[in-house]
N, C-alpha and C. Protein backbone atom coordinates (compact mmCIF):
# COMPACT_ATOMS: atom_id res chain seq x y z
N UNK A 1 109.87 82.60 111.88
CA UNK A 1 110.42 83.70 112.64
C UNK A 1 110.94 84.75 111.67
N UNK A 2 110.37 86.06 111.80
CA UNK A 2 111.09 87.02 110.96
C UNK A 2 111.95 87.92 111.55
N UNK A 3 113.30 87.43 111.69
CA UNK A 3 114.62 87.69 112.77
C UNK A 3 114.79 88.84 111.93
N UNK A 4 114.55 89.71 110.40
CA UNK A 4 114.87 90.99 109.92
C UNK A 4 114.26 91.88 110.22
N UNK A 5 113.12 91.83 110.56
CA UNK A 5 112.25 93.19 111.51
C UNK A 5 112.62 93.54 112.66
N UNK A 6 113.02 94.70 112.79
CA UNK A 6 113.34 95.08 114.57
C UNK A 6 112.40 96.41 114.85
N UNK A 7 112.35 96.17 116.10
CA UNK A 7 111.81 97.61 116.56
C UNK A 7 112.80 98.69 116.90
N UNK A 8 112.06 99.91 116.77
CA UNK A 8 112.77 101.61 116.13
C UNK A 8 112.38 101.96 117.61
N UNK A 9 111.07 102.14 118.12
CA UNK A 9 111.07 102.86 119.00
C UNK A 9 109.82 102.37 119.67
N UNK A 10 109.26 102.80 120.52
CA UNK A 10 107.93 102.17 121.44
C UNK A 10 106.93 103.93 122.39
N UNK A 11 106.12 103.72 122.30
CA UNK A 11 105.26 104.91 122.62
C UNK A 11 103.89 103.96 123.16
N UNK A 12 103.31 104.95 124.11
CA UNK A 12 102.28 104.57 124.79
C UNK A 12 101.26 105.74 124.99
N UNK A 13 100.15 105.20 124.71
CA UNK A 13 98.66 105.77 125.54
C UNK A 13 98.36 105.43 126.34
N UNK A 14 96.87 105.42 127.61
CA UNK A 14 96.50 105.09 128.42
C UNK A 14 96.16 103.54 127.98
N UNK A 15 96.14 103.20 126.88
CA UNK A 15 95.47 101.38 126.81
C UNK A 15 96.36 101.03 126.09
N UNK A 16 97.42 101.39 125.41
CA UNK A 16 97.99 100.69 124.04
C UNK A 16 99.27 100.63 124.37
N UNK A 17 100.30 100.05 123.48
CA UNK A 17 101.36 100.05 123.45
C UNK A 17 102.23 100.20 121.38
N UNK A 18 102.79 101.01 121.26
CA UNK A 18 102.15 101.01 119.93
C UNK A 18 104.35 100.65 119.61
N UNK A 19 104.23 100.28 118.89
CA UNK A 19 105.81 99.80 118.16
C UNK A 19 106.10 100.27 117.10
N UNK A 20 107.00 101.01 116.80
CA UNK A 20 107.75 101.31 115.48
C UNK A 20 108.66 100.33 114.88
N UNK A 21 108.29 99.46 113.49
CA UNK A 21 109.22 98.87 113.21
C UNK A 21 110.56 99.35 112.13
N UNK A 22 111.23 98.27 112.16
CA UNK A 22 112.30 98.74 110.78
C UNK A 22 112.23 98.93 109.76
N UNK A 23 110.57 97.78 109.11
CA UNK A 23 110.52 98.30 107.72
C UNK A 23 109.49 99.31 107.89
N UNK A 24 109.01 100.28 108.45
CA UNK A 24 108.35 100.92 108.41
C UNK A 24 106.64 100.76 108.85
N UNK A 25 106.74 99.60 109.40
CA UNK A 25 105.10 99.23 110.16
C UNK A 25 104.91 99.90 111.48
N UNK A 26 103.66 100.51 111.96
CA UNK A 26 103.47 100.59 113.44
C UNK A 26 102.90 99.29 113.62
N UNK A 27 103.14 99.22 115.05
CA UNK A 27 102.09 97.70 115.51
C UNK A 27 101.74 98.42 116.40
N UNK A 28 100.39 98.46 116.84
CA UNK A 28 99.29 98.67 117.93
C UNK A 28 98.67 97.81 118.78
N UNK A 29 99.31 97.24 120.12
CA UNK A 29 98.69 96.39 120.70
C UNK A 29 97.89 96.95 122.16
N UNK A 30 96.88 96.04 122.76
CA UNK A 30 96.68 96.21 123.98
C UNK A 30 97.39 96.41 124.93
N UNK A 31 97.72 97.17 126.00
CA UNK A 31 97.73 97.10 127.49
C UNK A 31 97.85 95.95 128.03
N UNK A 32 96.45 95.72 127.64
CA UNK A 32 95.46 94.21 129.02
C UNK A 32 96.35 92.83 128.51
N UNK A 33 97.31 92.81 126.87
CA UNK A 33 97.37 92.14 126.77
C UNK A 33 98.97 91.55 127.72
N UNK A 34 99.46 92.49 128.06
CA UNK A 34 100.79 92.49 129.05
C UNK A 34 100.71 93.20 130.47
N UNK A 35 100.03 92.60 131.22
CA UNK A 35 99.44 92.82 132.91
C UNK A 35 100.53 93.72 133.14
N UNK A 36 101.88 93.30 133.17
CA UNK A 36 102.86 94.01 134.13
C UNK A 36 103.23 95.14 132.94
N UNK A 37 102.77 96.01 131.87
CA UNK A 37 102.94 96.92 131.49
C UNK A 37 101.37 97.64 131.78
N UNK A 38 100.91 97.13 131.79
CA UNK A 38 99.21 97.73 132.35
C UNK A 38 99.27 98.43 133.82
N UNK A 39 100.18 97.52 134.51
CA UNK A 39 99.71 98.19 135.97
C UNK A 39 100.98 99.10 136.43
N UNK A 40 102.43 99.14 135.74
CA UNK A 40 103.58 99.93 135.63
C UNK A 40 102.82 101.45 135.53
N UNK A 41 103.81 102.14 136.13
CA UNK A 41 103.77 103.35 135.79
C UNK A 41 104.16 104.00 134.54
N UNK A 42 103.91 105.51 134.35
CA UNK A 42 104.35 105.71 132.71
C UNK A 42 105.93 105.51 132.95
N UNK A 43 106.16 106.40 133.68
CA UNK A 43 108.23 105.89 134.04
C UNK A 43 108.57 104.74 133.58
N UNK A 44 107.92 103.72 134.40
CA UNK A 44 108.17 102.18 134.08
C UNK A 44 108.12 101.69 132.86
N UNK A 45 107.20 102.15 132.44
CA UNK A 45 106.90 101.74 130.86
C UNK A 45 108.23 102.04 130.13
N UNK A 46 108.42 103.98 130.40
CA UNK A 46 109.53 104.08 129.02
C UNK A 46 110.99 103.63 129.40
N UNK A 47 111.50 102.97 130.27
CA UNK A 47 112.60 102.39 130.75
C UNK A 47 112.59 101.20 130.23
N UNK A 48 112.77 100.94 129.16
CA UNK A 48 113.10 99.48 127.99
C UNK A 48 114.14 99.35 127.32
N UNK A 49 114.49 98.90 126.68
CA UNK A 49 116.02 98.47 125.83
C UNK A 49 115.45 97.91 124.92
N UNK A 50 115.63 97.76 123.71
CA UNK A 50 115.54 97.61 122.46
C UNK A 50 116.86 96.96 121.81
N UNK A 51 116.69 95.06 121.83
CA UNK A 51 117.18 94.16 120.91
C UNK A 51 116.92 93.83 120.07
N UNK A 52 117.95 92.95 119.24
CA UNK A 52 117.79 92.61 118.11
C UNK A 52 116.29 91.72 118.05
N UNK A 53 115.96 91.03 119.62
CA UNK A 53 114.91 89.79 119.35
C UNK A 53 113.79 90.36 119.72
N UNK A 54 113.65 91.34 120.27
CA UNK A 54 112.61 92.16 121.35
C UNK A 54 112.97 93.23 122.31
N UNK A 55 112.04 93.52 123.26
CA UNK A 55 111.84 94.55 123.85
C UNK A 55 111.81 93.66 125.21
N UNK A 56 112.39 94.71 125.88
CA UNK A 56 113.02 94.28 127.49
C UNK A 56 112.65 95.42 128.53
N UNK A 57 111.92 95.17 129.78
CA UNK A 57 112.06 95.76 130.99
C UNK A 57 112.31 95.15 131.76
N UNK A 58 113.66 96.00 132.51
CA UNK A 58 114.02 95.15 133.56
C UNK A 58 113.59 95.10 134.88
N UNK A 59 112.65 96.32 135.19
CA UNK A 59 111.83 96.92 136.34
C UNK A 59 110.64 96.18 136.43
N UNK A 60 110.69 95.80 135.31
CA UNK A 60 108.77 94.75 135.64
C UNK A 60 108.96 93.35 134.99
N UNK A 61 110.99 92.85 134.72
CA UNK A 61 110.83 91.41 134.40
C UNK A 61 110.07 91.13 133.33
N UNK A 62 109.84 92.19 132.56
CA UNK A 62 109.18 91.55 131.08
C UNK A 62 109.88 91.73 129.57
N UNK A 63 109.61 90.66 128.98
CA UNK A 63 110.03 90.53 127.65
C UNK A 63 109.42 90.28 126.68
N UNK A 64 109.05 90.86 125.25
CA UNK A 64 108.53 90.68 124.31
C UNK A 64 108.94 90.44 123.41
N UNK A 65 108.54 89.18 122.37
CA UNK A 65 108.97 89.60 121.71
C UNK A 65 108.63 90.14 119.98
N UNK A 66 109.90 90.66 119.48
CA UNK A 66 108.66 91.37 118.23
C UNK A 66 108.27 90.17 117.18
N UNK A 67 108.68 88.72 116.99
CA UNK A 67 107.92 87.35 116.12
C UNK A 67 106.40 87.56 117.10
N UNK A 68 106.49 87.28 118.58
CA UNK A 68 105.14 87.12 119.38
C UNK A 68 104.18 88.20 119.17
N UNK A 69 104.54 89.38 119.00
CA UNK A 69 104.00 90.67 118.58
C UNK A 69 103.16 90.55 117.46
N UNK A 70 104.03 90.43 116.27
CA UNK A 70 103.60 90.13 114.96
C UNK A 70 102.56 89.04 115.02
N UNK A 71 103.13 88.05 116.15
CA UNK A 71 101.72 86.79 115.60
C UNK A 71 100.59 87.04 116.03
N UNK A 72 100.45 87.89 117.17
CA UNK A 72 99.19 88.52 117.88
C UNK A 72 99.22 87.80 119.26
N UNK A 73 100.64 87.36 120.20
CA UNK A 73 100.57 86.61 121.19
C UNK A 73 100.56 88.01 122.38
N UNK A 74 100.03 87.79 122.96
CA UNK A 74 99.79 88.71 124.61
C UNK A 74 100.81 87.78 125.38
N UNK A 75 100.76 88.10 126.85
CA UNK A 75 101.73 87.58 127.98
C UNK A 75 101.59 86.00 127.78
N UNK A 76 102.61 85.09 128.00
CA UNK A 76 102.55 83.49 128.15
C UNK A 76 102.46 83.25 129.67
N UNK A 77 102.59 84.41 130.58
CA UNK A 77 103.42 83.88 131.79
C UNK A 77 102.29 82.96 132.59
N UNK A 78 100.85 83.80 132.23
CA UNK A 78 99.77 82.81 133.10
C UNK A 78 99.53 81.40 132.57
N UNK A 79 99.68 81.58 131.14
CA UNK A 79 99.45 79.95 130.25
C UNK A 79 100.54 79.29 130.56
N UNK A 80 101.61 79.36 130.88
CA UNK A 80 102.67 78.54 130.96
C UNK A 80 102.89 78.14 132.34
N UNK A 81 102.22 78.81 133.38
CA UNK A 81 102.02 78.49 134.69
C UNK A 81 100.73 77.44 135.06
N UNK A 82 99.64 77.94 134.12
CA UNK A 82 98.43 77.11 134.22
C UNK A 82 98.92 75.25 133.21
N UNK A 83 99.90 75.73 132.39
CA UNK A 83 99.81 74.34 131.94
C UNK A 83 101.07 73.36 133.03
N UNK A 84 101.53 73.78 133.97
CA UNK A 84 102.78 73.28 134.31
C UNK A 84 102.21 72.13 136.03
């Protein structure tokens, strides 16, 4: 877990979700890979909070975080439902 990287800020296109970190990395991920930021509105999207562990919406119940980011993990919510 690299608990010293945080995210700066968060910006979006029509497919991406792109992250500013602390030491100075962007991260560029999919859309498709977080359903409930895919089908949110742009409003929805930029209404987040920014912690020490991740990124939070409270309008669409989702949480990311920036270790899962970095490892290349998309949403758990369907795998963790399909394994249960």
């Amino acid at each position: 877990m690299n608990t010293s990287v945080k995210a700066s800020t968060i910006t979006f296109d029509d497919n991406s979700m792109f992250v500013s970190l602390s030491d100075g990395r962007l991260l560029g991920v999919p859309l498709a890979w977080f359903p409930r930021l895919l089908h949110a509105t742009p409003e929805q999207r930029l209404r987040y909070t920014i912690s020490t562990r991740g990124l939070h919406w409270e309008d669409l119940d989702e949480d990311i975080s920036i270790d899962g980011l970095l490892a290349g993990v998309g949403d758990l919510t369907h795998r963790h439902a399909a394994a249960a």
